[in-house]
Structure formats: structure tokens, C-alpha cells
PDB file of N, CA and C in Angstrom:
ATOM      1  N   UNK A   1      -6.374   3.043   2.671  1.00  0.00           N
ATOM      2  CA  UNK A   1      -5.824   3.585   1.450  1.00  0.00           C
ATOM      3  C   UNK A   1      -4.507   2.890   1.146  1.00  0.00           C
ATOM      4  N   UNK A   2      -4.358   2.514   0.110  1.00  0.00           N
ATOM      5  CA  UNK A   2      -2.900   2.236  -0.764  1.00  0.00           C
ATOM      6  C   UNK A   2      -1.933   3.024  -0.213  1.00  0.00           C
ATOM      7  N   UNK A   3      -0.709   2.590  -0.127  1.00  0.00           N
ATOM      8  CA  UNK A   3       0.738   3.058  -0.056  1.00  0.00           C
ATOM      9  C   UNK A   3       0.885   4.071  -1.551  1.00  0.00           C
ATOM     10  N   UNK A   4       0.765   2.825  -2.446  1.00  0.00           N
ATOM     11  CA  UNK A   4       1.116   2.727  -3.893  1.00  0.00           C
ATOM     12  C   UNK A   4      -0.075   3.695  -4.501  1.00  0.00           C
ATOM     13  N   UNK A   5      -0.145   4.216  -5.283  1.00  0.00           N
ATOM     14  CA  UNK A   5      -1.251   5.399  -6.415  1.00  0.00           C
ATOM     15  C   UNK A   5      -1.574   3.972  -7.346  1.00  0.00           C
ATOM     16  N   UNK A   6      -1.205   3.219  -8.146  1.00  0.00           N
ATOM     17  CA  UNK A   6      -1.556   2.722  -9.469  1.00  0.00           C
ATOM     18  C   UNK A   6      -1.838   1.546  -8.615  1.00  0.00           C
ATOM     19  N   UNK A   7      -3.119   0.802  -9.232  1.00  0.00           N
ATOM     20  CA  UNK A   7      -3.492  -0.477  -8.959  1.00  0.00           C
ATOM     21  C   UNK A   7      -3.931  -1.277 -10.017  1.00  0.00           C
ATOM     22  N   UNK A   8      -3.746  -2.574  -9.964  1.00  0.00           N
ATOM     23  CA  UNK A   8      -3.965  -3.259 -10.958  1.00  0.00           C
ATOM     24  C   UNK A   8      -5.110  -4.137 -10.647  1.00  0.00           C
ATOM     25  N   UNK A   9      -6.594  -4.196 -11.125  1.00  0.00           N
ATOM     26  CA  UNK A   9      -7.867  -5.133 -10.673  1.00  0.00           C
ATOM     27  C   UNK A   9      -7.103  -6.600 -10.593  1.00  0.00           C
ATOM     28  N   UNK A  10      -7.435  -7.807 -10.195  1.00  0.00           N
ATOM     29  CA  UNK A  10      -7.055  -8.935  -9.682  1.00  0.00           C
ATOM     30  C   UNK A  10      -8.048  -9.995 -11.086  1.00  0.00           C
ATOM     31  N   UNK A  11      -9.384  -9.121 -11.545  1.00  0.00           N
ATOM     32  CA  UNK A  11      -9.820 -10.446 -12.191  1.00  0.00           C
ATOM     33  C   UNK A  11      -9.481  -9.677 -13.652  1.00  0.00           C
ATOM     34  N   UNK A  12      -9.745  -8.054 -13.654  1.00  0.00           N
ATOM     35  CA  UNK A  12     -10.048  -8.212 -15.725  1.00  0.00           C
ATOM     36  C   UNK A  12      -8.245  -7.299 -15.920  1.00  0.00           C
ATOM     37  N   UNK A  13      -7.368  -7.273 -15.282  1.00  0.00           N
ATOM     38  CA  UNK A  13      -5.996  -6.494 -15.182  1.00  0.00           C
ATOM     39  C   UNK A  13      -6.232  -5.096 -15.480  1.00  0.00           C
ATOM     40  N   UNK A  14      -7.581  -4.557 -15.436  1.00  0.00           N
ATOM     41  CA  UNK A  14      -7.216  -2.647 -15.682  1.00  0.00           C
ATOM     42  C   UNK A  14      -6.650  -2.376 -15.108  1.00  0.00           C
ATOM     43  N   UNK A  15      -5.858  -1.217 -14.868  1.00  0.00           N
ATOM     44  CA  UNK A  15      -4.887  -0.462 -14.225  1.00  0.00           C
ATOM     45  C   UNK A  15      -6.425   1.138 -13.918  1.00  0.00           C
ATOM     46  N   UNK A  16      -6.175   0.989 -12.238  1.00  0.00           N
ATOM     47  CA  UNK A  16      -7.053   2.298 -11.720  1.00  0.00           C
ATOM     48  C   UNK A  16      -5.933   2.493 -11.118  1.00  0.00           C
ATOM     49  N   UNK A  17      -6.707   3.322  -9.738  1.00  0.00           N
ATOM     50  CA  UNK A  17      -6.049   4.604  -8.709  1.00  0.00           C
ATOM     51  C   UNK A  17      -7.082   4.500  -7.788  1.00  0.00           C
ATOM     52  N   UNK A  18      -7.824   3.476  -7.174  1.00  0.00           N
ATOM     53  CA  UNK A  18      -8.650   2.705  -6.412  1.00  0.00           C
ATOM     54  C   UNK A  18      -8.712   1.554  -6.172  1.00  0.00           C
ATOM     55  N   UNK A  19      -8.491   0.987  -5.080  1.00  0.00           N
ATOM     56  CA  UNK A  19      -8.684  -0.681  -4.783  1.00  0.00           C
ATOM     57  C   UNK A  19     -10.173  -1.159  -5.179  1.00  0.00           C
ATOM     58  N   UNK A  20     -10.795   0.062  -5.752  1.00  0.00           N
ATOM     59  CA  UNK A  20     -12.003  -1.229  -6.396  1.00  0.00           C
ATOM     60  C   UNK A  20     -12.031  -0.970  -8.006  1.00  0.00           C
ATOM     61  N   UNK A  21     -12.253  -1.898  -8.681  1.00  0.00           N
ATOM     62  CA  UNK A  21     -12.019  -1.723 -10.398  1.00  0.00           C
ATOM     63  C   UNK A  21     -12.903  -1.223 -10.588  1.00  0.00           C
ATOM     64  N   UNK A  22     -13.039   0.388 -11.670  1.00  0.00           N
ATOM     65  CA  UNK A  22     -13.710   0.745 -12.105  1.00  0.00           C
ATOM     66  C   UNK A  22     -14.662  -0.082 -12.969  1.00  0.00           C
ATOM     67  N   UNK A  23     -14.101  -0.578 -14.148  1.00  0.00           N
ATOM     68  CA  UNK A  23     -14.555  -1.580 -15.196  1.00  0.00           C
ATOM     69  C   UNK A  23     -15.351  -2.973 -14.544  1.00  0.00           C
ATOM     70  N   UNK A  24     -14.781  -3.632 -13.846  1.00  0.00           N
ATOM     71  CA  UNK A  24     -15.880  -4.550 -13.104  1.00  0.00           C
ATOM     72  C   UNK A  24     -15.888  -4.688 -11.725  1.00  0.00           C
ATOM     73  N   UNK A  25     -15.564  -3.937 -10.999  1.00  0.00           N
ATOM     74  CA  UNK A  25     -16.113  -3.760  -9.538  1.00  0.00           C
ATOM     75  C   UNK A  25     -14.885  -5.011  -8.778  1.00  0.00           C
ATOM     76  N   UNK A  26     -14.354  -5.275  -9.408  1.00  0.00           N
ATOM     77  CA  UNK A  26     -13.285  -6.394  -9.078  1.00  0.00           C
ATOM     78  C   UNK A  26     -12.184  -5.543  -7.474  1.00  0.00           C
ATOM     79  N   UNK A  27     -11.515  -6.470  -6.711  1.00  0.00           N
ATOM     80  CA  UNK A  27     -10.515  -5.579  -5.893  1.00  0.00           C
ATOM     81  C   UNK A  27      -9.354  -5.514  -6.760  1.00  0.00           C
ATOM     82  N   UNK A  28      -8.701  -4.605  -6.542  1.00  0.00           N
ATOM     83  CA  UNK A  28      -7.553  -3.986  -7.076  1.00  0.00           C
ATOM     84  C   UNK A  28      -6.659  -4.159  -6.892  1.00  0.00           C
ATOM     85  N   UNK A  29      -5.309  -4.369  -6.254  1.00  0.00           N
ATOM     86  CA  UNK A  29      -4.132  -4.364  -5.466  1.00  0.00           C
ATOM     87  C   UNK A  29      -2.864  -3.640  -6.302  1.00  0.00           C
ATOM     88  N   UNK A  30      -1.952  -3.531  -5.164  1.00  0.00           N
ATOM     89  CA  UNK A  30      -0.791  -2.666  -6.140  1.00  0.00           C
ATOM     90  C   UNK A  30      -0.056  -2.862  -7.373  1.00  0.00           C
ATOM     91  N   UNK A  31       0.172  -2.458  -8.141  1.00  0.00           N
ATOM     92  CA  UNK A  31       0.109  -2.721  -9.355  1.00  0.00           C
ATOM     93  C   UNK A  31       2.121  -3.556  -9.904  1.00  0.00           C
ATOM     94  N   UNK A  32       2.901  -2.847  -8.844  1.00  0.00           N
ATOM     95  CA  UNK A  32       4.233  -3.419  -8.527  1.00  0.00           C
ATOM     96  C   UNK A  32       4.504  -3.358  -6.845  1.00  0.00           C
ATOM     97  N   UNK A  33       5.536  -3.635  -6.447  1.00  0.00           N
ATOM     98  CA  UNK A  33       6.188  -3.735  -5.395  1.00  0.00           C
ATOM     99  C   UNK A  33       6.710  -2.107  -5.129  1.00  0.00           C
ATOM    100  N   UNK A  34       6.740  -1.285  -3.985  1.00  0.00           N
ATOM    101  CA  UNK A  34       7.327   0.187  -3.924  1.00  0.00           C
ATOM    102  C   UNK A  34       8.824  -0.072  -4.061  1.00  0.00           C
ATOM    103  N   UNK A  35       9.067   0.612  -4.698  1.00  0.00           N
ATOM    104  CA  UNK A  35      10.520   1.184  -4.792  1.00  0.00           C
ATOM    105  C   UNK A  35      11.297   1.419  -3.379  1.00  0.00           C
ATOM    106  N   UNK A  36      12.563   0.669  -3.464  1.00  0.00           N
ATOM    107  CA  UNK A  36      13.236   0.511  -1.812  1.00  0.00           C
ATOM    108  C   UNK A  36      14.748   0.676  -2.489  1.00  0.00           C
ATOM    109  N   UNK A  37      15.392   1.518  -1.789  1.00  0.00           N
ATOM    110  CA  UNK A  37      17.129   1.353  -2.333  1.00  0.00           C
ATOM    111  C   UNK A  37      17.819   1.395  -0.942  1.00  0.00           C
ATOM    112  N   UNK A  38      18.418   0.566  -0.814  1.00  0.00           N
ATOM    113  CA  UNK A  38      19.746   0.644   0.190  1.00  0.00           C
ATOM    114  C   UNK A  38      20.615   1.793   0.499  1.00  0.00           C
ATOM    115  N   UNK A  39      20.363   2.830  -1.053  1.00  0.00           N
ATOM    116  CA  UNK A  39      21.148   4.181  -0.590  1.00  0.00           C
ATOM    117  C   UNK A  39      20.176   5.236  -0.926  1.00  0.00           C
ATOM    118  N   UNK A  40      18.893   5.394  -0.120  1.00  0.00           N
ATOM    119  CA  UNK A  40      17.816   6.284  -0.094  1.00  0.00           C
ATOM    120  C   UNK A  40      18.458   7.418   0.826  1.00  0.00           C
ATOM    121  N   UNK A  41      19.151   8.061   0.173  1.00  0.00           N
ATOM    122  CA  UNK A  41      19.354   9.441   1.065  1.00  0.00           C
ATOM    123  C   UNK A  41      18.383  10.289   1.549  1.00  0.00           C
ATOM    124  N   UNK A  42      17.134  10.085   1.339  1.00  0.00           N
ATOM    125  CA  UNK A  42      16.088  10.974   1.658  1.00  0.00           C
ATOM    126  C   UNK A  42      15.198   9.804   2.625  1.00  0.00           C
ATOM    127  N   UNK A  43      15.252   8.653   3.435  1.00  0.00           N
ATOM    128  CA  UNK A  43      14.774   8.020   3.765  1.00  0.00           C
ATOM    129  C   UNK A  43      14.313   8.124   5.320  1.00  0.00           C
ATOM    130  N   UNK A  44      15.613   8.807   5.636  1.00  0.00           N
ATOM    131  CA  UNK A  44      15.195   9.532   7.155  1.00  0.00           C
ATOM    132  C   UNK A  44      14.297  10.382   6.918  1.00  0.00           C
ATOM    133  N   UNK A  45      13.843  11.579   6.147  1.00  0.00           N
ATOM    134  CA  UNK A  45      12.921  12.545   5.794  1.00  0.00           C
ATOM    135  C   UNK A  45      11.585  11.909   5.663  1.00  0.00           C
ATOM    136  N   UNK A  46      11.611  10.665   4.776  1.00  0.00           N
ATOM    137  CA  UNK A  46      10.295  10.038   4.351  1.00  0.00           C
ATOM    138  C   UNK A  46       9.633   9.072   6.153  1.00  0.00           C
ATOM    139  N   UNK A  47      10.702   8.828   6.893  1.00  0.00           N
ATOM    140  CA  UNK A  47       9.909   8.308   7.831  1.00  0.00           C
ATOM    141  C   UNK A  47       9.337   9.499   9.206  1.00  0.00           C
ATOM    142  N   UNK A  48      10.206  10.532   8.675  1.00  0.00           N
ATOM    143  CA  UNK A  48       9.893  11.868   9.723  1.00  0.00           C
ATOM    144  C   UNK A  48       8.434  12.130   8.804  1.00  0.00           C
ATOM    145  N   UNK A  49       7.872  12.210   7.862  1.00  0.00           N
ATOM    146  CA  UNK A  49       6.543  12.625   6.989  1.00  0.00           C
ATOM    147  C   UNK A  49       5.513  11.547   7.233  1.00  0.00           C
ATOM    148  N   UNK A  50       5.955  10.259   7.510  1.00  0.00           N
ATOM    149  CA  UNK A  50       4.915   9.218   7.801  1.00  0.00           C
ATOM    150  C   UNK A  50       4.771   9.634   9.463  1.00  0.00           C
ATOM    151  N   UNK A  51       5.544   9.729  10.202  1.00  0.00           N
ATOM    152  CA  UNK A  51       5.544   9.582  11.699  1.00  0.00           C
ATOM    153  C   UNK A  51       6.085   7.957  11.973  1.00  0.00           C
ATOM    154  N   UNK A  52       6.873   7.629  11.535  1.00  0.00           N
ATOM    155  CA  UNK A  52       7.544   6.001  11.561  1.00  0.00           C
ATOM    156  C   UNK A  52       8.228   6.507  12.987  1.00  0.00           C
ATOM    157  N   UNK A  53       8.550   7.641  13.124  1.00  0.00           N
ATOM    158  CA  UNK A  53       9.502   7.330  14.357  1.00  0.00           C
ATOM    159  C   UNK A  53       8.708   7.821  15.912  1.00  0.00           C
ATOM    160  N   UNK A  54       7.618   7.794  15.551  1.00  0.00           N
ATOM    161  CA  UNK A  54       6.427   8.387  16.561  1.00  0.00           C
ATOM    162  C   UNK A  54       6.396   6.754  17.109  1.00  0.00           C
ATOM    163  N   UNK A  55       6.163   6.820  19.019  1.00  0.00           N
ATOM    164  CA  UNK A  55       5.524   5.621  19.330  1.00  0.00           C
ATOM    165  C   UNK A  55       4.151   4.884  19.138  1.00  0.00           C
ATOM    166  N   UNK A  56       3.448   5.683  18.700  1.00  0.00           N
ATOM    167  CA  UNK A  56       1.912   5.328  18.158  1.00  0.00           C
ATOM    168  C   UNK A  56       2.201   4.317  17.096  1.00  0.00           C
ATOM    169  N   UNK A  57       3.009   4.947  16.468  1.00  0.00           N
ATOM    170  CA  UNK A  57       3.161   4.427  14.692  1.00  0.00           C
ATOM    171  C   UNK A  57       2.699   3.143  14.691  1.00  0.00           C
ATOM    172  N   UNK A  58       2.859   2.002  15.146  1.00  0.00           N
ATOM    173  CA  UNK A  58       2.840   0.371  14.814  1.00  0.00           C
ATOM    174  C   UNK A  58       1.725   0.216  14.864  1.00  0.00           C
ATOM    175  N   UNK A  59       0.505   0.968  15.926  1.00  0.00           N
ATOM    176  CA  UNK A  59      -0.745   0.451  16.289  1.00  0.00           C
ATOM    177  C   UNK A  59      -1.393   1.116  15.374  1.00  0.00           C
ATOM    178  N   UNK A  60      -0.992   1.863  13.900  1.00  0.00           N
ATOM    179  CA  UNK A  60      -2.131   2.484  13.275  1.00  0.00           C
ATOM    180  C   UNK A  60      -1.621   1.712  11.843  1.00  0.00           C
ATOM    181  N   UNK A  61      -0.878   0.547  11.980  1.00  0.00           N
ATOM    182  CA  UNK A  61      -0.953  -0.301  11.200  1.00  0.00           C
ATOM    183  C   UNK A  61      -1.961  -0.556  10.777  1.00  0.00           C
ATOM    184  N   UNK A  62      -2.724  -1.456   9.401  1.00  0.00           N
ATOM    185  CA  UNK A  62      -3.782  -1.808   9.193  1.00  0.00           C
ATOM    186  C   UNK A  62      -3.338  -3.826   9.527  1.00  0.00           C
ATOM    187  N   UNK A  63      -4.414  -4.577  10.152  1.00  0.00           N
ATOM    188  CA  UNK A  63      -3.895  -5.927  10.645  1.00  0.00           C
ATOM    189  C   UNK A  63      -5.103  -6.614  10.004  1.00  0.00           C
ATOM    190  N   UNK A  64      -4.791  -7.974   9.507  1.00  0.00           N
ATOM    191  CA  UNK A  64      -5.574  -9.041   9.309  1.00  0.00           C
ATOM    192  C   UNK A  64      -6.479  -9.412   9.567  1.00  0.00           C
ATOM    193  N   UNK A  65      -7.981  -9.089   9.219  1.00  0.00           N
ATOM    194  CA  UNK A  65      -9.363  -9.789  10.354  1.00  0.00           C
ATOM    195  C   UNK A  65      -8.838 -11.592  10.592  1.00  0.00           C
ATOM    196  N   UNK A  66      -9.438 -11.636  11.594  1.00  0.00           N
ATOM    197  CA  UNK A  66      -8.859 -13.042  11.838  1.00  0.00           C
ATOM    198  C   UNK A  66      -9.660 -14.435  10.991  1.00  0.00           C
ATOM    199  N   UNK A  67      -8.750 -15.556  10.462  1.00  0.00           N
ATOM    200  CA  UNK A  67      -9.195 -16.049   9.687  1.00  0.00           C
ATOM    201  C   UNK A  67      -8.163 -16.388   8.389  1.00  0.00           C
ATOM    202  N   UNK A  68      -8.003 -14.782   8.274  1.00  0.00           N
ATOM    203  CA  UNK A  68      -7.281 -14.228   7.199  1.00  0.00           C
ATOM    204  C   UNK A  68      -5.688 -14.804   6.638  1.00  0.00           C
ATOM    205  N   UNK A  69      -5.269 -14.917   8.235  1.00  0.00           N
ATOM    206  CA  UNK A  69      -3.964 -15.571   8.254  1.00  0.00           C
ATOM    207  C   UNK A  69      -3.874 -17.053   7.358  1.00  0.00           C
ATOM    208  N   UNK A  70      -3.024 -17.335   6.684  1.00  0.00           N
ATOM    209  CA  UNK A  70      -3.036 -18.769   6.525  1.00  0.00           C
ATOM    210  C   UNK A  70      -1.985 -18.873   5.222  1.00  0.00           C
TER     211      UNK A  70
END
């Protein structure tokens, strides 16, 4: 699943709320970059709601099939 809610298809530009395009079955990707501020006062809260500060956290990353890299 997306970070991001709004996605933008890659071949015809609809804007969904699914990595696959409704309109032509195209993949989707995020539609901007997430919002990041240097003075996120609520930023400790948002990584206590993900579990960022849990030791598991890194390995439930999603990673590259291999190949992919390049």
C-alpha cells in the first residue's frame, strides 16, 4: 500500500487512490512527494503510530526484487 492516498497513473495522468489506474489499468505512483518540515512538532507522535521506533521496523520495509536496482 501507498504512504501517499492520491496517485497519479504513469501512462494516461488520471489521478486515483490505487496504484493501478482505474481508466487504463496503467501503474499509478504518488502523485507528489509527502510533506516533510524541519519543525514537525507532531513528528515524534507520527513515528510512535507507525512503530518507527520498534526494532522490527526496518525489516517490514518493502525492498527491491532483484534486478530492479540500477
Amino acid at each position: 500500500m501507498a504512504r501517499q492516498l492520491m496517485q497519479k497513473c504513469n501512462d494516461c495522468a488520471t489521478h486515483c487512490l490505487s496504484t493501478t489506474c482505474p481508466k487504463c489499468g496503467g501503474v499509478a505512483q504518488a502523485a507528489a512527494p509527502m510533506k516533510w518540515s524541519p519543525e514537525d512538532k507532531r513528528a515524534h507522535l507520527r513515528r510512535q503510530l507507525d512503530g518507527v521506533e520498534e526494532s522490527g521496523w526496518p525489516n517490514s520495509l518493502p525492498t527491491l526484487a532483484s534486478g530492479e536496482e540500477e
